[in-house]
Protein backbone atom coordinates (compact mmCIF):
# COMPACT_ATOMS: atom_id res chain seq x y z
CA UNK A 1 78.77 34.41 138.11
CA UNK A 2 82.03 34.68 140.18
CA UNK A 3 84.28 37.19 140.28
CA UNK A 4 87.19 34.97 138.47
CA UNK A 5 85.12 34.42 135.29
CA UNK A 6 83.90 38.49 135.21
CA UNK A 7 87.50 39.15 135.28
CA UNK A 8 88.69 36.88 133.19
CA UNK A 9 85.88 37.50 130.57
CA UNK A 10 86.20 41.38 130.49
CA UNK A 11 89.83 40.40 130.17
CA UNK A 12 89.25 38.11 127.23
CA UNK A 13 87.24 40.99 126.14
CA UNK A 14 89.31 43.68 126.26
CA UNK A 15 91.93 41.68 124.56
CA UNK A 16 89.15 41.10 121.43
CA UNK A 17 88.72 44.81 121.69
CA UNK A 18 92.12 45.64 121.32
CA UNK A 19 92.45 43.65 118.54
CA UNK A 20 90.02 44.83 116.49
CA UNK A 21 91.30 48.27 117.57
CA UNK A 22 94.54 47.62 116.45
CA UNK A 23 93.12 46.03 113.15
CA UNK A 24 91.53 48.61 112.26
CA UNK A 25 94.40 51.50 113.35
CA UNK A 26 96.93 49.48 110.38
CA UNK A 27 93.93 49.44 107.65
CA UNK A 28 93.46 53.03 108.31
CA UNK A 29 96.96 54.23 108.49
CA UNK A 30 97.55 51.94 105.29
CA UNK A 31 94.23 53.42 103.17
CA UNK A 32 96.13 57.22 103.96
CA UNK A 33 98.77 55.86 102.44
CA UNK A 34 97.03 54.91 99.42
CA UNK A 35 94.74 58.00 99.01
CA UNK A 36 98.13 60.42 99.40
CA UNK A 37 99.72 58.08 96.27
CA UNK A 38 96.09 58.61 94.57
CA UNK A 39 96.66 62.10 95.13
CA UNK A 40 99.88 62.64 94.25
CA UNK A 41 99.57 61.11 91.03
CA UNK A 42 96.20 62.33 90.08
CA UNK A 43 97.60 65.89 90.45
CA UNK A 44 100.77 65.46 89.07
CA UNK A 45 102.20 67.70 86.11
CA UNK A 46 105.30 66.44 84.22
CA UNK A 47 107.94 69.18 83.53
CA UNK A 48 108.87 69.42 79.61
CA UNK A 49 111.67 71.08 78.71
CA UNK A 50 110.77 72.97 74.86
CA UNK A 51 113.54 74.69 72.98
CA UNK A 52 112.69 76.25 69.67
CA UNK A 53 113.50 74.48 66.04
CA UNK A 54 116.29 76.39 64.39
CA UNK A 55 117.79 75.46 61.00
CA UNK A 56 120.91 74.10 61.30
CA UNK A 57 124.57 76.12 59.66
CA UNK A 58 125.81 73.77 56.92
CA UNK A 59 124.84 70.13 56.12
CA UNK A 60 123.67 67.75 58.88
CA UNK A 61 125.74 64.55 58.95
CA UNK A 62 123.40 61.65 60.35
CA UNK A 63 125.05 57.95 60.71
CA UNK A 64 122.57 55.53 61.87
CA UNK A 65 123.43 51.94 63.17
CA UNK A 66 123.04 48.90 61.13
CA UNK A 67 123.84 48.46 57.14
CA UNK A 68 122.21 48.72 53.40
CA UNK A 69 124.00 46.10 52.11
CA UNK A 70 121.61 43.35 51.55
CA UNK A 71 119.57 46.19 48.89
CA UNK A 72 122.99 47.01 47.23
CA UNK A 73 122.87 43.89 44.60
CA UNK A 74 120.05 42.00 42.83
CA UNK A 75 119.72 38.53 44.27
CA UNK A 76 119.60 35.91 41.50
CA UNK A 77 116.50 34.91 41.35
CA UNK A 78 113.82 38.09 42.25
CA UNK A 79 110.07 37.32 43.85
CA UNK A 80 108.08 38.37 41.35
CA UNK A 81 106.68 41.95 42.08
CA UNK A 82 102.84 40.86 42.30
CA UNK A 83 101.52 37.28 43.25
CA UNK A 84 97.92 36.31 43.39
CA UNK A 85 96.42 33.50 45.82
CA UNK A 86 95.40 31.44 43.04
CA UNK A 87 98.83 31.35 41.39
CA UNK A 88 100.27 30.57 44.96
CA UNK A 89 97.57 27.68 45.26
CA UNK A 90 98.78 26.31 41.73
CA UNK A 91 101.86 26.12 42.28
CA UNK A 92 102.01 24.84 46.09
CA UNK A 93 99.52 22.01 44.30
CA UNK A 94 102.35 20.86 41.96
């Protein structure tokens, strides 16, 4: 072998080397920063703030969003209250 193609195969080697190196330097720093999010969340204790139930002074006014209005009149023609499969059958033959 000359000396040009030991040189340029320990340089083709070292570059390999380096590579690898360098692979291998990212997946470690990146698999830290993994196990120290494992950590932190396996170990982690929420903070809940308690306070104790007391009975309010006088009446408790509570107004909640939408309306009653559709239950405050009959509609004309009610469902009846109980309706068996047969009856539905009968009638969706007719």
């Amino acid at each position: 072998m000359t000396r040009r193609a030991r040189i340029l195969g320990l340089g083709v080697l070292l570059i390999l080397v380096s590579a690898v190196a360098a692979g291998a330097w990212s997946h470690l720093a990146q698999y830290r920063l993994v196990k120290d999010v494992v950590d932190q969340q396996r170990d982690f204790v929420p903070t809940v703030r308690v306070a104790t139930v007391q009975a309010p002074a006088g009446d408790l006014v509570v107004s909640l969003p939408g309306t009653t209005s559709a239950f405050a009149r009959p509609t004309s023609s009610p469902a009846p209250a109980a309706t068996s499969i047969s009856a539905m059958s009968i009638s969706a033959t007719k």
